[in-house]
C-alpha atoms as a PDB file:
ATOM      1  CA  UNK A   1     -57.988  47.931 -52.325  1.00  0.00           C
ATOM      2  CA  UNK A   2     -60.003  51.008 -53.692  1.00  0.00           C
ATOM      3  CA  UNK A   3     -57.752  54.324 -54.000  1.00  0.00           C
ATOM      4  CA  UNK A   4     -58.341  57.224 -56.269  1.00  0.00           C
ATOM      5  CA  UNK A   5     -55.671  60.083 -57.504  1.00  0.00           C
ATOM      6  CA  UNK A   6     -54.285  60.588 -60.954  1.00  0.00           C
ATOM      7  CA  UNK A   7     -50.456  60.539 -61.369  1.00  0.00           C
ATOM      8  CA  UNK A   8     -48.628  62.558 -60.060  1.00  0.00           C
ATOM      9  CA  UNK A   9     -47.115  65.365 -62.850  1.00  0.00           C
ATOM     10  CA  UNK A  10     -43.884  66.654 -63.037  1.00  0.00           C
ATOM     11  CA  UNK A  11     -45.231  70.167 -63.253  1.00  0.00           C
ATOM     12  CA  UNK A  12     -47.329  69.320 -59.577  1.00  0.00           C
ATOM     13  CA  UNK A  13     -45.904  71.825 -57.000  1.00  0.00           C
ATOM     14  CA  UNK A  14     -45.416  68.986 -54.578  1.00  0.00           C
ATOM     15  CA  UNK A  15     -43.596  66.408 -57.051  1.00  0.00           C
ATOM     16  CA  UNK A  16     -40.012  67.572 -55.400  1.00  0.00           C
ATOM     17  CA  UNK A  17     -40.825  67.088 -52.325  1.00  0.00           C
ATOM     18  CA  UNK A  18     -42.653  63.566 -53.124  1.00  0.00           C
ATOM     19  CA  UNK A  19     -39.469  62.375 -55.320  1.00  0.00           C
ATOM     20  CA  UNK A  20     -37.599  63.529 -52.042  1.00  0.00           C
ATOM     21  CA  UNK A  21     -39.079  61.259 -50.155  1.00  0.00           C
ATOM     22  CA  UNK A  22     -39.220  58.818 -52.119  1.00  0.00           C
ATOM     23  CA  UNK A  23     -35.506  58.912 -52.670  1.00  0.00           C
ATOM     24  CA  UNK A  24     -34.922  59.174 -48.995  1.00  0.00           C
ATOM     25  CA  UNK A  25     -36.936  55.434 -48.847  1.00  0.00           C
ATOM     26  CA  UNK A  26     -35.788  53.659 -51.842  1.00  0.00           C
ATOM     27  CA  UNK A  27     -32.243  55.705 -52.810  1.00  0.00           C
ATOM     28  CA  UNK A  28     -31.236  52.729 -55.562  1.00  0.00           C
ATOM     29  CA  UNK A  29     -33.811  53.815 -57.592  1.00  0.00           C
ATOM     30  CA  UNK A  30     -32.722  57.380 -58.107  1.00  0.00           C
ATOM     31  CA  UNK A  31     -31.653  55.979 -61.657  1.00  0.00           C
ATOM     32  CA  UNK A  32     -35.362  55.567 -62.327  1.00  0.00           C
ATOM     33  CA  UNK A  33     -36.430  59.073 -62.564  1.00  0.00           C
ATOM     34  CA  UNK A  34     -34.022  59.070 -65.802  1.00  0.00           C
ATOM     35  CA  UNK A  35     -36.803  57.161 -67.525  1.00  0.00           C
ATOM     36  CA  UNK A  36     -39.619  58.610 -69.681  1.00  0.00           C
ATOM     37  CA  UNK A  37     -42.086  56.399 -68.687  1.00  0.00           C
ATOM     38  CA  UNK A  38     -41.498  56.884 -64.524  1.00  0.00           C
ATOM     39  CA  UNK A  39     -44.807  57.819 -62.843  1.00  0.00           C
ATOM     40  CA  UNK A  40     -45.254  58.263 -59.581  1.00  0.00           C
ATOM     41  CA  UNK A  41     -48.863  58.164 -57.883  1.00  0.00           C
ATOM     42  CA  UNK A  42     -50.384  59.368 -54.933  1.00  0.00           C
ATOM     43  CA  UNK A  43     -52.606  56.968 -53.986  1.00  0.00           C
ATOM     44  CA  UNK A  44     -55.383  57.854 -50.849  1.00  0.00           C
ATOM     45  CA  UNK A  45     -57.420  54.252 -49.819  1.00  0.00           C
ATOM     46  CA  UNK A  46     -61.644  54.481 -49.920  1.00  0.00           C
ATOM     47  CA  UNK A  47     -61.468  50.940 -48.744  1.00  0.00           C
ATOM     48  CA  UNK A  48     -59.681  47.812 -48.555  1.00  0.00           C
ATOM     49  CA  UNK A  49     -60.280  43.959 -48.349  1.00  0.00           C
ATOM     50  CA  UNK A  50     -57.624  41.724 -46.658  1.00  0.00           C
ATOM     51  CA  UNK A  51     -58.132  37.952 -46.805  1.00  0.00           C
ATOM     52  CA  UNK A  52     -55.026  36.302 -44.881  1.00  0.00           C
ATOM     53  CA  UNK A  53     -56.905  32.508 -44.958  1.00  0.00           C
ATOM     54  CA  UNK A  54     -59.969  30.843 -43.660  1.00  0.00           C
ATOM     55  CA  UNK A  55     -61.451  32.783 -41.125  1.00  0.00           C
ATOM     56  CA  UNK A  56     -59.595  35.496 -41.330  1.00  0.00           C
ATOM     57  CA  UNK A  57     -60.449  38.299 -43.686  1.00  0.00           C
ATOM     58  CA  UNK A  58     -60.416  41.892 -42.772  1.00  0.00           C
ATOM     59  CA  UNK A  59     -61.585  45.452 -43.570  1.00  0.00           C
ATOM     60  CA  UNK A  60     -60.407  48.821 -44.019  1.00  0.00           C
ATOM     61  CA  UNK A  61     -61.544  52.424 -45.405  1.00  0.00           C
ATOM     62  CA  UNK A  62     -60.339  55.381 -45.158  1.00  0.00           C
ATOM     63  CA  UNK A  63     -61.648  57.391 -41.986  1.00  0.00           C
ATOM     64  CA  UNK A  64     -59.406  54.663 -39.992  1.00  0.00           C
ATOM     65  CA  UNK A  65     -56.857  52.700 -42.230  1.00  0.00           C
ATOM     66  CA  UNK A  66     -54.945  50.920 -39.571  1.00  0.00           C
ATOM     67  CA  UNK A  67     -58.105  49.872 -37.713  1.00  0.00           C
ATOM     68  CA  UNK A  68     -58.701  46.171 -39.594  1.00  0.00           C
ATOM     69  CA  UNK A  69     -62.020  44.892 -38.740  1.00  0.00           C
ATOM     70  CA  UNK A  70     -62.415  41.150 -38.684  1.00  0.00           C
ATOM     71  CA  UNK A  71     -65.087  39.926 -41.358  1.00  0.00           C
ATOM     72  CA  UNK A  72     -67.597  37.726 -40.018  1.00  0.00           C
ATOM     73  CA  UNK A  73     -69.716  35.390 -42.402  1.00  0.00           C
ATOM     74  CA  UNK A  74     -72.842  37.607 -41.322  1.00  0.00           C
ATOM     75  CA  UNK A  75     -70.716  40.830 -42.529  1.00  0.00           C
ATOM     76  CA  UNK A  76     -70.093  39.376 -46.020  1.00  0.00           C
ATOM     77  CA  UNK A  77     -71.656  41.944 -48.564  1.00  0.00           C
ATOM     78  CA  UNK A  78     -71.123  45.110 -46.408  1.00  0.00           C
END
């Protein structure tokens, strides 16, 4: 998988509302955000490779990233 975005920084006008949610998802790790070293990342896919076993790998990008297209042998490069 291929995603760009720098961290996320504390001074970011949308870092409340992105610790919100991710709160509201995962509330055990509230204790987390006590940490120093806590980073959260924003993370938008370019592309993506999925291999699930023989014959069945898949792609992704961004324009469309729940439409997986099935990787023939002739696609293998693109």
């Amino acid at each position: 998988m291929r995603c760009c975005k720098p961290v996320l920084r504390l001074s970011a006008a949308d870092y409340a509302e992105v610790k919100e949610r991710y709160l509201a998802r995962f509330p055990q790790s509230a204790m987390m955000f006590g940490f120093a070293d806590l980073a959260l990342w924003e993370l938008r896919l370019q592309d993506a490779h999925l291999v699930l076993g023989f014959a069945q790998a898949y792609l992704s990008n961004a324009t469309a990233p729940l439409a997986w297209l099935h990787q023939r042998p002739e696609q293998k490069g693109n």
